[in-house]
N, C-alpha and C. Protein backbone atom coordinates (compact mmCIF):
# COMPACT_ATOMS: atom_id res chain seq x y z
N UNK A 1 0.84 -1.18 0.00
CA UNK A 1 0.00 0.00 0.00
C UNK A 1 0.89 1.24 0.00
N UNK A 2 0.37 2.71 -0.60
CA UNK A 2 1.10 3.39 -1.05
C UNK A 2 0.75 4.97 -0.37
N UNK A 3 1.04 5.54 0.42
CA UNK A 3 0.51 6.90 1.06
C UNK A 3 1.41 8.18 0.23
N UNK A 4 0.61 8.49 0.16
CA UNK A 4 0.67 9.95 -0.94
C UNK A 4 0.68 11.15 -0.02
N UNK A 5 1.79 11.78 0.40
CA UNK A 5 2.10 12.72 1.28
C UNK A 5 1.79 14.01 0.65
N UNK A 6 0.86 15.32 0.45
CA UNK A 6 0.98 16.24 -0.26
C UNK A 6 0.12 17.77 0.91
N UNK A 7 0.66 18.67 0.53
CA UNK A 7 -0.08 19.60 1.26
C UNK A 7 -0.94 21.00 -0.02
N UNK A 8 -1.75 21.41 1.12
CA UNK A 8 -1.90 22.68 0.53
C UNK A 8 -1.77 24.52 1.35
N UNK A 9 -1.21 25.00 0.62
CA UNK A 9 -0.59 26.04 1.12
C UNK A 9 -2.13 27.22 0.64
N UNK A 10 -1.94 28.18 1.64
CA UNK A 10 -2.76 29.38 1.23
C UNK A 10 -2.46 30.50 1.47
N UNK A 11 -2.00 31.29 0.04
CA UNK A 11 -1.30 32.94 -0.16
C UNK A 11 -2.93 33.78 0.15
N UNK A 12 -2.05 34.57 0.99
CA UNK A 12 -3.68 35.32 0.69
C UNK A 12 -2.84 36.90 0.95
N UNK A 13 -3.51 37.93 0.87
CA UNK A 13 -2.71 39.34 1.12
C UNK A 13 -4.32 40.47 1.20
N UNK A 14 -3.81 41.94 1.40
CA UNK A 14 -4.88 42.46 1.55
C UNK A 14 -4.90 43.00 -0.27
N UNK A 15 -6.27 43.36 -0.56
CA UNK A 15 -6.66 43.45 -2.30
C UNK A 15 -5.76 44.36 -2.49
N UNK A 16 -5.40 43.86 -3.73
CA UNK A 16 -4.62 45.62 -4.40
C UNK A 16 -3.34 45.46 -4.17
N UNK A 17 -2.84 44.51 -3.81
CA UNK A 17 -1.58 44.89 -3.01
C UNK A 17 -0.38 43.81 -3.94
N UNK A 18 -0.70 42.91 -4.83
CA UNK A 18 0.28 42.35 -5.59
C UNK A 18 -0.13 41.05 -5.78
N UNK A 19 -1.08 40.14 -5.42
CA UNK A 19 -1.49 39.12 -5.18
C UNK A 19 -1.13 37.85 -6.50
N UNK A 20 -1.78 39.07 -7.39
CA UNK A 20 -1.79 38.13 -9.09
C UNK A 20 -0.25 38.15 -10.00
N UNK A 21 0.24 39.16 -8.86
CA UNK A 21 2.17 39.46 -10.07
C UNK A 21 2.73 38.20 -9.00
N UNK A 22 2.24 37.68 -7.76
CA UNK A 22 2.99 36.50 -6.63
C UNK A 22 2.37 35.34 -7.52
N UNK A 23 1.13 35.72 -7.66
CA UNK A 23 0.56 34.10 -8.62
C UNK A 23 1.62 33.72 -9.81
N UNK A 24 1.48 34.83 -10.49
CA UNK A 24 2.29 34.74 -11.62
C UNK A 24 3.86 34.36 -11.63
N UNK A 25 4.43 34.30 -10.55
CA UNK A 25 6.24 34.65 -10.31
C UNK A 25 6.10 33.21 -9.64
N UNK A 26 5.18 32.66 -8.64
CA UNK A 26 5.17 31.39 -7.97
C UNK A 26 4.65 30.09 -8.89
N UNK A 27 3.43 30.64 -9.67
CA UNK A 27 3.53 29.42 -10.89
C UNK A 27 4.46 29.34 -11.57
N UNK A 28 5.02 30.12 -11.88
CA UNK A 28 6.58 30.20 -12.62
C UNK A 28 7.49 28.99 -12.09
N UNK A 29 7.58 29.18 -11.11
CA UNK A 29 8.89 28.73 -10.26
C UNK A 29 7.80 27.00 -9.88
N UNK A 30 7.17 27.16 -9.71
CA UNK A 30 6.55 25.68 -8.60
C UNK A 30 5.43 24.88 -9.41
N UNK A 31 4.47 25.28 -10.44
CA UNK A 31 3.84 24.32 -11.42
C UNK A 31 4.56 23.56 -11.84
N UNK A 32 3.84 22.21 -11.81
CA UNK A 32 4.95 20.87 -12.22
C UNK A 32 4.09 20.09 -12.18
N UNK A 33 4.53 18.74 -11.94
CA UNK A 33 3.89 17.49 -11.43
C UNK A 33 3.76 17.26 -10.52
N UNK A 34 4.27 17.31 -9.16
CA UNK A 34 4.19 17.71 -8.08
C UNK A 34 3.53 18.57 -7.59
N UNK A 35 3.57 19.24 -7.81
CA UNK A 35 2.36 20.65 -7.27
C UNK A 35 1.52 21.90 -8.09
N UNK A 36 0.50 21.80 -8.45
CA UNK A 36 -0.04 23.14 -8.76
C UNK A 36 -0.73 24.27 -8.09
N UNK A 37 -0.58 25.52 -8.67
CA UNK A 37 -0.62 26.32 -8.55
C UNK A 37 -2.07 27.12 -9.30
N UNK A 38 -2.55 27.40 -7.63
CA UNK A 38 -4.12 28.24 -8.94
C UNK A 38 -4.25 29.34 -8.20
N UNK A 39 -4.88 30.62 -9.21
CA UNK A 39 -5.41 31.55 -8.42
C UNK A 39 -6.64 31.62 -7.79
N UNK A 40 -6.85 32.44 -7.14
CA UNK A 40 -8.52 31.82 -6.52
C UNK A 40 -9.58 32.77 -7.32
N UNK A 41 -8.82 33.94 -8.21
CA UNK A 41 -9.63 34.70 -8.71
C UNK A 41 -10.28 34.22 -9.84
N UNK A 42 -9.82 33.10 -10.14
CA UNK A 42 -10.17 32.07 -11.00
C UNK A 42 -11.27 31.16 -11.18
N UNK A 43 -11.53 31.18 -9.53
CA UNK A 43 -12.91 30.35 -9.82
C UNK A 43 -14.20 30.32 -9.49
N UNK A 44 -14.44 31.28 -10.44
CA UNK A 44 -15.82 32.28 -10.16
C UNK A 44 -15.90 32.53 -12.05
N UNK A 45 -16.80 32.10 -12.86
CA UNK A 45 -17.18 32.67 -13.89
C UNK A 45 -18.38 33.26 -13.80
N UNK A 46 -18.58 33.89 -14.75
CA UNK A 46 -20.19 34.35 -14.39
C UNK A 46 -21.40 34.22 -14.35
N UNK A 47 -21.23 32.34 -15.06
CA UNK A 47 -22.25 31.70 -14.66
C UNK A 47 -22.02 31.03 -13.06
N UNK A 48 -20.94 30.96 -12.57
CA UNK A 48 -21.31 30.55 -11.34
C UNK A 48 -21.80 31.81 -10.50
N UNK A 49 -21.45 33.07 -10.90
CA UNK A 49 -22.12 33.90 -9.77
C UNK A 49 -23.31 34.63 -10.28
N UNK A 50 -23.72 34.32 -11.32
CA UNK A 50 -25.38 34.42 -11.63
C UNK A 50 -26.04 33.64 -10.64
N UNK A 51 -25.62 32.38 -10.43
CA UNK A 51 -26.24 31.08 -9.89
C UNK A 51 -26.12 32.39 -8.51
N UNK A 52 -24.92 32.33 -7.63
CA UNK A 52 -25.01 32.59 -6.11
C UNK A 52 -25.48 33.08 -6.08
N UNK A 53 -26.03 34.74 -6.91
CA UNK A 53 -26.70 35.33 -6.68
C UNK A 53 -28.48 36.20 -6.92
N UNK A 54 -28.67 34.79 -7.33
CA UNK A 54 -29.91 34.64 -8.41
C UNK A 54 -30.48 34.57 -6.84
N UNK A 55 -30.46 34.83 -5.73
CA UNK A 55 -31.69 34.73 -4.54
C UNK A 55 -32.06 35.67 -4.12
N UNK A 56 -33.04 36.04 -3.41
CA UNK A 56 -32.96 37.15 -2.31
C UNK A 56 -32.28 37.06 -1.46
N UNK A 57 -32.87 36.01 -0.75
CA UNK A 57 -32.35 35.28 0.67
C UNK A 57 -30.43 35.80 0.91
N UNK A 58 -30.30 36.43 1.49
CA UNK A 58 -28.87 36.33 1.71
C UNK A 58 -27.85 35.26 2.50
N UNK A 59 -28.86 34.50 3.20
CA UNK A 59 -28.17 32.99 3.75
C UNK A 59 -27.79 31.99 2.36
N UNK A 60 -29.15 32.09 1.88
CA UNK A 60 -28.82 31.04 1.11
C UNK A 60 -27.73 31.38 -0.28
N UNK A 61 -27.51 33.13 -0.69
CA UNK A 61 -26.32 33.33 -1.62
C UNK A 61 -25.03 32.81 -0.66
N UNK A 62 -25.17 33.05 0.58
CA UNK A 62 -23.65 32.73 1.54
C UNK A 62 -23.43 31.09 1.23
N UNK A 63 -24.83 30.34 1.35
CA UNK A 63 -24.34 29.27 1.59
C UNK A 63 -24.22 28.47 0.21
N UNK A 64 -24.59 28.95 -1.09
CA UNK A 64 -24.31 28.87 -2.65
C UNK A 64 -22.51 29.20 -2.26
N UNK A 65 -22.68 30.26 -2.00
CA UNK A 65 -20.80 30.70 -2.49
C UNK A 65 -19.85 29.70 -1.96
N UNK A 66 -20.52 29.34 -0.11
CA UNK A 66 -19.12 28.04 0.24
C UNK A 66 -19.51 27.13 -0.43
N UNK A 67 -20.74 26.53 -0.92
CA UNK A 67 -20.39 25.36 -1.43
C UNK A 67 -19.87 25.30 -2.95
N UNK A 68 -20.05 26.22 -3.59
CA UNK A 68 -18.85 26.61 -5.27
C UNK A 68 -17.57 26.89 -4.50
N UNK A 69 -17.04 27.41 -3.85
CA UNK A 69 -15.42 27.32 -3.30
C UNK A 69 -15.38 25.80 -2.77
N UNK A 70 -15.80 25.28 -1.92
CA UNK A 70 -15.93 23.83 -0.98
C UNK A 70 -15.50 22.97 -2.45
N UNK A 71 -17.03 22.96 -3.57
CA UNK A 71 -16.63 22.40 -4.65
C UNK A 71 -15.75 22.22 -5.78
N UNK A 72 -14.90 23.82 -5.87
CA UNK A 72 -13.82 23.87 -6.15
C UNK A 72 -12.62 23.19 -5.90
N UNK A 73 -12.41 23.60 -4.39
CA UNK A 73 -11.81 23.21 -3.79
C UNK A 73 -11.30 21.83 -4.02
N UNK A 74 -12.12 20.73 -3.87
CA UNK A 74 -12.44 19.75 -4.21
C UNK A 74 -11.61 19.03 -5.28
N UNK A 75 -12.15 19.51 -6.40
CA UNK A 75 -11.60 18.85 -7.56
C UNK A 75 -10.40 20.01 -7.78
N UNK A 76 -9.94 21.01 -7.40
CA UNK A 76 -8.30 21.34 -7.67
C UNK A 76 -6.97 20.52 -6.50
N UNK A 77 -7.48 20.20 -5.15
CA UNK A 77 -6.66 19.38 -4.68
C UNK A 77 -6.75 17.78 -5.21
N UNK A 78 -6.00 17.50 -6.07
CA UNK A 78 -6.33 15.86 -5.96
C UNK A 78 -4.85 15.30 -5.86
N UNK A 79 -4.15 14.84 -4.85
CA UNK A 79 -3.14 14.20 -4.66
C UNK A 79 -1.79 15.32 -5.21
N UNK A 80 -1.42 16.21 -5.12
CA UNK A 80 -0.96 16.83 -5.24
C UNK A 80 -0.16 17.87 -4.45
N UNK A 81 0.73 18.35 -4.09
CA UNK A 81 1.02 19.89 -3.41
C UNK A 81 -0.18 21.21 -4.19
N UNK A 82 -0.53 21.68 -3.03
CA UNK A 82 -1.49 22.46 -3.82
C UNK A 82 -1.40 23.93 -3.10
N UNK A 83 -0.97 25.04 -4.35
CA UNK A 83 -0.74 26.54 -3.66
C UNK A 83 -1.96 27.53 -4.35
N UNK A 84 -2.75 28.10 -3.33
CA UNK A 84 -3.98 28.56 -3.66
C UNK A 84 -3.55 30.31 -3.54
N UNK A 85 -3.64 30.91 -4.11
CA UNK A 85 -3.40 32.34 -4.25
C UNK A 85 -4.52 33.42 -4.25
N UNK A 86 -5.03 34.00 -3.22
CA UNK A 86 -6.08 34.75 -3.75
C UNK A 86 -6.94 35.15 -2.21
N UNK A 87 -7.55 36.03 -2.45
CA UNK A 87 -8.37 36.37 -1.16
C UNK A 87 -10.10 35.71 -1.04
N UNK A 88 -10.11 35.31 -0.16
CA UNK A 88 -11.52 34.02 -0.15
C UNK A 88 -12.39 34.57 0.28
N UNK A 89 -12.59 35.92 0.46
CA UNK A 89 -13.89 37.06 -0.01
C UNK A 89 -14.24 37.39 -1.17
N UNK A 90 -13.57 36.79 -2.05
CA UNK A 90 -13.89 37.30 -3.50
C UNK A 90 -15.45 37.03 -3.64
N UNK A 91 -16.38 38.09 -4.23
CA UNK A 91 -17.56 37.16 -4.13
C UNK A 91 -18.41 37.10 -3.58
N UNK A 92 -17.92 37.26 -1.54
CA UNK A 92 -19.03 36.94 -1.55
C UNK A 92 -20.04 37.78 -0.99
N UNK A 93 -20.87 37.02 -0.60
CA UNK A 93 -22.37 37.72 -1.01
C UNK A 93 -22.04 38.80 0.50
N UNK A 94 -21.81 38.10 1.71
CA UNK A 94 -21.36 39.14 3.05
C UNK A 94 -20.13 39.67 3.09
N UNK A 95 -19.01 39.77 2.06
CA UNK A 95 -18.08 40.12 2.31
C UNK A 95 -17.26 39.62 3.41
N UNK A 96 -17.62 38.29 3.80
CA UNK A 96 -16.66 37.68 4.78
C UNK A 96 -15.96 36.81 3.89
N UNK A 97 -14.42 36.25 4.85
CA UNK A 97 -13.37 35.82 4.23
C UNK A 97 -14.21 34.26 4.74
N UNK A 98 -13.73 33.63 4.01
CA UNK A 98 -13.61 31.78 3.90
C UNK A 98 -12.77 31.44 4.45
N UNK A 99 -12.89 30.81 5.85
CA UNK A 99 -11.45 30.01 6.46
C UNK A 99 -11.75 28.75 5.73
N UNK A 100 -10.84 28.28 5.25
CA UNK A 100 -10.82 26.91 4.34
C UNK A 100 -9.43 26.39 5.35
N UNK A 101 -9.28 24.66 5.18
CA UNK A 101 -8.48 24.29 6.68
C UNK A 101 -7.42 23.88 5.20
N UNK A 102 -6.28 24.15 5.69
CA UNK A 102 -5.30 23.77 4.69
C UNK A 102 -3.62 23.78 6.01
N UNK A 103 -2.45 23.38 5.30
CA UNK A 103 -1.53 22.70 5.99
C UNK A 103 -0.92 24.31 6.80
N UNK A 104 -0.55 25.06 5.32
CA UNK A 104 0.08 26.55 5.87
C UNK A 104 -0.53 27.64 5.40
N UNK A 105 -0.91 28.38 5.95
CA UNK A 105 -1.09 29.95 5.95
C UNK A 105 -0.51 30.91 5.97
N UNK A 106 -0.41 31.60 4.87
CA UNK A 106 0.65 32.67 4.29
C UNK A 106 0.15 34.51 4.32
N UNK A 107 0.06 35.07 5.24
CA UNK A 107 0.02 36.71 4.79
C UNK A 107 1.26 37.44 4.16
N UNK A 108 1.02 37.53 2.75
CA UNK A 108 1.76 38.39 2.12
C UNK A 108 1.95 40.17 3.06
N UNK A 109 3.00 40.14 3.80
CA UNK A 109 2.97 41.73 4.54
C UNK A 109 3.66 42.21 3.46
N UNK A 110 2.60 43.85 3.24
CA UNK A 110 2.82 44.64 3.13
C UNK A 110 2.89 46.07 3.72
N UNK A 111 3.70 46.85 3.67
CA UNK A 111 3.07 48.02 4.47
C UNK A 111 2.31 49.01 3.85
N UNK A 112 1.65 49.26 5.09
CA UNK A 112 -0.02 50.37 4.89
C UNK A 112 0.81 51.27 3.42
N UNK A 113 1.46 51.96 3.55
CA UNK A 113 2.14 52.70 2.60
C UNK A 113 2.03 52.12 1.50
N UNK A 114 2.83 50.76 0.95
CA UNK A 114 3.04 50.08 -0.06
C UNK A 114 1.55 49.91 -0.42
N UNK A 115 0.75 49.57 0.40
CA UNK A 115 -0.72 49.02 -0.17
C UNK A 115 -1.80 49.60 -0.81
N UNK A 116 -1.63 51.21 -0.05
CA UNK A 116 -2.72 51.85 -0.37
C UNK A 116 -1.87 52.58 -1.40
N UNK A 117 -0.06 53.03 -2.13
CA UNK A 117 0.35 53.17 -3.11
C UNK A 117 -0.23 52.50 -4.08
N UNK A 118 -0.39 51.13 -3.94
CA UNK A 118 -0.76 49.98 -4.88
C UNK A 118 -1.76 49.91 -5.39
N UNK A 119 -2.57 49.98 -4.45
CA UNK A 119 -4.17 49.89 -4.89
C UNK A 119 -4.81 51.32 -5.51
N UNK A 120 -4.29 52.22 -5.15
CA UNK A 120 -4.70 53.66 -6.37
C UNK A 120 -3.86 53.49 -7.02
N UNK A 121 -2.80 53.18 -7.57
CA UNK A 121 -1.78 53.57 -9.02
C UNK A 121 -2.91 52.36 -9.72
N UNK A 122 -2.79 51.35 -9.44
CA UNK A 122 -4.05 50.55 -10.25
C UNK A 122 -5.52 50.81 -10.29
N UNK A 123 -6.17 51.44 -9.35
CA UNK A 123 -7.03 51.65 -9.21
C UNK A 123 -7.34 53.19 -10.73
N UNK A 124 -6.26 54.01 -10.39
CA UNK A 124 -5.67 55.56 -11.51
C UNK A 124 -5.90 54.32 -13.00
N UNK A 125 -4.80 53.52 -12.96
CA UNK A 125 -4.73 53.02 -14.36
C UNK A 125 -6.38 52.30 -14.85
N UNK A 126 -6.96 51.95 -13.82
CA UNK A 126 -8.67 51.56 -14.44
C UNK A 126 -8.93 52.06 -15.04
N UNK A 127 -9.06 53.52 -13.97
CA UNK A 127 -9.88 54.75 -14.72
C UNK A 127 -9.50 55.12 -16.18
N UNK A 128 -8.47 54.69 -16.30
CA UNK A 128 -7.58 55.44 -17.71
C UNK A 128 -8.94 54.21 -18.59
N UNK A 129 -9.05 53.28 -18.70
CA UNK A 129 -9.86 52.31 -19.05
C UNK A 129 -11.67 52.41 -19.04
N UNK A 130 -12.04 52.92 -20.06
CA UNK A 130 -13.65 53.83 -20.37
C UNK A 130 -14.65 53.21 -19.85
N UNK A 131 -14.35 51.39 -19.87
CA UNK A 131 -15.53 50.43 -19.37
C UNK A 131 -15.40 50.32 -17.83
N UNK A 132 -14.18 50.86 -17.35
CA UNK A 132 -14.31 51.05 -15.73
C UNK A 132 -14.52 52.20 -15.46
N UNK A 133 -14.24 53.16 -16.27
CA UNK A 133 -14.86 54.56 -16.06
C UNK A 133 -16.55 54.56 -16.05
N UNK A 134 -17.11 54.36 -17.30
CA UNK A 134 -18.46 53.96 -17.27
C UNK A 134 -19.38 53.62 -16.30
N UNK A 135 -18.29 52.20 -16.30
CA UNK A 135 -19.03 51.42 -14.79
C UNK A 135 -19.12 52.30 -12.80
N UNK A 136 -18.18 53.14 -12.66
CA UNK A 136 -18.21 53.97 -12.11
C UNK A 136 -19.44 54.90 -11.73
N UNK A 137 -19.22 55.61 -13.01
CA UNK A 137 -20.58 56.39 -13.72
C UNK A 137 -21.76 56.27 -13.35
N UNK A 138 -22.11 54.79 -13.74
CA UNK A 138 -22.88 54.55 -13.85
C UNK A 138 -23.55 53.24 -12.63
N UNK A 139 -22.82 53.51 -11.29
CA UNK A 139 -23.11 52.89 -10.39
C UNK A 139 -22.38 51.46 -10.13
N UNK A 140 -21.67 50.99 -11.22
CA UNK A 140 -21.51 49.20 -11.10
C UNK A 140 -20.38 48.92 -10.41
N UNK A 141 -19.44 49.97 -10.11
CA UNK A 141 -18.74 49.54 -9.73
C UNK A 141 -17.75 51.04 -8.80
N UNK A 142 -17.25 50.75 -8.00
CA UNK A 142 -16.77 51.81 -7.37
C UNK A 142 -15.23 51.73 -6.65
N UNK A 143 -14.47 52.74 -6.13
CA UNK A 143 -13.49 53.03 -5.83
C UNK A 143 -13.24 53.74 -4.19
N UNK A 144 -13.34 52.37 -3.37
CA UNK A 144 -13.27 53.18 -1.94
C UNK A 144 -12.60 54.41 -1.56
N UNK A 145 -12.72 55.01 -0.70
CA UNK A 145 -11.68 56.20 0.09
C UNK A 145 -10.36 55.65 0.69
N UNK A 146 -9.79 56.48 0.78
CA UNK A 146 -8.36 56.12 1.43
C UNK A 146 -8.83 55.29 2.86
N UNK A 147 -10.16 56.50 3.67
CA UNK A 147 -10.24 56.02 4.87
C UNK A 147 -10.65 54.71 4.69
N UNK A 148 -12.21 54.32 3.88
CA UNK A 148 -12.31 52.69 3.77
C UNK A 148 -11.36 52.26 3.37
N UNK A 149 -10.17 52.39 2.78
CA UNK A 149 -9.39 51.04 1.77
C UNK A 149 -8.26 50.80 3.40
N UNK A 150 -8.11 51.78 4.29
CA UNK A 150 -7.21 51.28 5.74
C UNK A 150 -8.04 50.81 6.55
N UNK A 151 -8.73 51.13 6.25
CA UNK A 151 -9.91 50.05 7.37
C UNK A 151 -9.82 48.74 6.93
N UNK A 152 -10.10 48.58 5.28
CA UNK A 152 -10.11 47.33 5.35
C UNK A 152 -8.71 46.69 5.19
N UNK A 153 -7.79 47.17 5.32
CA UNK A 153 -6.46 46.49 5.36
C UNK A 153 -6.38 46.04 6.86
N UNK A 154 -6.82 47.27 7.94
CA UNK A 154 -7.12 46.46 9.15
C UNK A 154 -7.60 45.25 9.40
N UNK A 155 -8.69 45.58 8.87
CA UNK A 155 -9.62 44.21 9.03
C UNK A 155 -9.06 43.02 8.53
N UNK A 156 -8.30 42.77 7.43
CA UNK A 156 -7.39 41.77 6.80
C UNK A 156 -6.66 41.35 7.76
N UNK A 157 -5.62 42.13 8.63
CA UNK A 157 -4.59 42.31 8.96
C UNK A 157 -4.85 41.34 10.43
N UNK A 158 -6.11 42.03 11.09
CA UNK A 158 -6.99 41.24 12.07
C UNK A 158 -7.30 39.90 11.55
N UNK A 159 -7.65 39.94 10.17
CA UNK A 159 -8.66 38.42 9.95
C UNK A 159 -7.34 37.52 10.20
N UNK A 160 -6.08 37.82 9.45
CA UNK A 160 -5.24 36.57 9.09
C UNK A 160 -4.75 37.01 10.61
N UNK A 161 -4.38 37.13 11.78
CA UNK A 161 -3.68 37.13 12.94
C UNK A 161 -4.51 35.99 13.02
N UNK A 162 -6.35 36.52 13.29
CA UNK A 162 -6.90 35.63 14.14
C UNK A 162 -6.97 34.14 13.82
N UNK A 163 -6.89 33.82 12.17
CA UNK A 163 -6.87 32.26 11.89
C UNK A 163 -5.82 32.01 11.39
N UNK A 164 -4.48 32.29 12.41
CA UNK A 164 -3.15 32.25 12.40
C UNK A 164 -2.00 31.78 11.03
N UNK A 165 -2.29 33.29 10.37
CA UNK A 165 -1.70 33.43 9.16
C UNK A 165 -0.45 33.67 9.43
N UNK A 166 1.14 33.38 8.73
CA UNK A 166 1.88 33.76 8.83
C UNK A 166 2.56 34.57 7.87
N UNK A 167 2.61 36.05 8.58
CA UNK A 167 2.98 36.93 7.95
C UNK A 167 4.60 36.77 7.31
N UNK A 168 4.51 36.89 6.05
CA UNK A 168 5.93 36.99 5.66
C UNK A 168 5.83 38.07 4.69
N UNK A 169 6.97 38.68 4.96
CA UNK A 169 7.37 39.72 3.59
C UNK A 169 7.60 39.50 2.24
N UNK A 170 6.90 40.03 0.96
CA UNK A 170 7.10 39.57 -0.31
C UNK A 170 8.45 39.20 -0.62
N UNK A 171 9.50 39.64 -0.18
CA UNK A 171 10.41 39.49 -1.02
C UNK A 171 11.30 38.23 -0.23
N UNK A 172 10.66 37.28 0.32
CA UNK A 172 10.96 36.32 1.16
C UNK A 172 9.70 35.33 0.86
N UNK A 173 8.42 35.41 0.11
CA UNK A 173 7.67 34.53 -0.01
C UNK A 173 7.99 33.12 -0.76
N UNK A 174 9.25 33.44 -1.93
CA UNK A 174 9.39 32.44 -2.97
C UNK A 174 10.20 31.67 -1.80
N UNK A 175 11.55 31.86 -1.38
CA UNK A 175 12.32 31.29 -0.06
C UNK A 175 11.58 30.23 0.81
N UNK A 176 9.99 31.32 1.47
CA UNK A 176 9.40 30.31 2.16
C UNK A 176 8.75 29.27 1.63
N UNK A 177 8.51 29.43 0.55
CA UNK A 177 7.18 28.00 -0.28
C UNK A 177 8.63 27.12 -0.69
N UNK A 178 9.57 27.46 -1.27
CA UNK A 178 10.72 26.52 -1.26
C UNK A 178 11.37 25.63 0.00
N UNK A 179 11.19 26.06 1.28
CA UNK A 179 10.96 25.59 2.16
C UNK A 179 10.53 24.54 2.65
N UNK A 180 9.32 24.48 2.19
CA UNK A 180 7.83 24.33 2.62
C UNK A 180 7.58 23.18 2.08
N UNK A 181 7.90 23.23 0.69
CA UNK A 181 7.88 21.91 -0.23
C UNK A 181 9.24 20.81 -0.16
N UNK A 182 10.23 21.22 0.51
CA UNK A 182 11.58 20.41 0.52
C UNK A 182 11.01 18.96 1.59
């Protein structure tokens, strides 16, 4: 008989702050046979969130969204090392994060400075972009305040302490998943 030793790791960081250039630099380095690498912004099309949010009921969009992540989930770990990248509020219907139980927990630290730099120079380059301008415009979509966008870095900052994330600095993240997998 044959035991198949594999883990799964979870990057998570506060929005805006570099998440998808770490996806991109860590699939680089660690997709293989051994382990893949997914983003989490990935698995949500828009027929699955027609579905979550085709209710009134706001329990029942919450409890649509864990079970499309749960089900995700699912069929992307199969015997494998598995590194999940992405923030597990994407989505949803309360804006709460998804504790999903996995081996290690990763907070990408950044500082308040670096983050809220980050998230308006991208947030500036949208606007340069007419269908996010539009959408603006026209209600669909919006661009917090400085004061909300530190609040919610707080709140991040709080979420991953409390379901004991370990903070590491970007430029030490590739180091630690090399680590991690030895």
């Amino acid at each position: 008989m044959y035991f198949y030793l594999y883990m799964i790791i979870h990057i998570t960081s506060i929005p805006g702050t570099g998440q998808t250039t770490q996806y991109k630099k860590i699939k680089k380095i660690f997709n293989n046979n051994n382990t893949k690498v997914y983003d989490i912004d990935n698995f949500f099309s828009n027929k699955d969130l027609n579905h979550i949010y085709n209710h009134n009921d706001i329990n029942v969009r919450v409890n649509r969204w864990k079970t499309h992540i749960r089900n995700k989930l699912l069929k992307t770990i199969q015997h494998k090392n598995t590194i999940l990248i992405g923030d597990l509020h994407k989505h949803s219907p309360n804006n709460k994060p998804f504790n999903i139980k996995v081996d290690h927990k990763i907070f990408i630290d950044v500082s308040m400075k670096d983050a809220v730099k980050r998230y308006f120079t991208r947030a500036y380059k949208n606007i340069q972009n007419n269908k996010f301008l539009n959408d603006i415009v026209n209600y669909e979509n919006e661009i917090p305040s400085t004061i909300e966008y530190k609040r919610e870095i707080e709140q991040y900052k709080k979420w991953s302490k409390i379901n004991k994330y370990k903070n590491i600095n970007e430029n030490k993240l590739i180091e630690h998943i090399k680590y991690l997998l030895k």
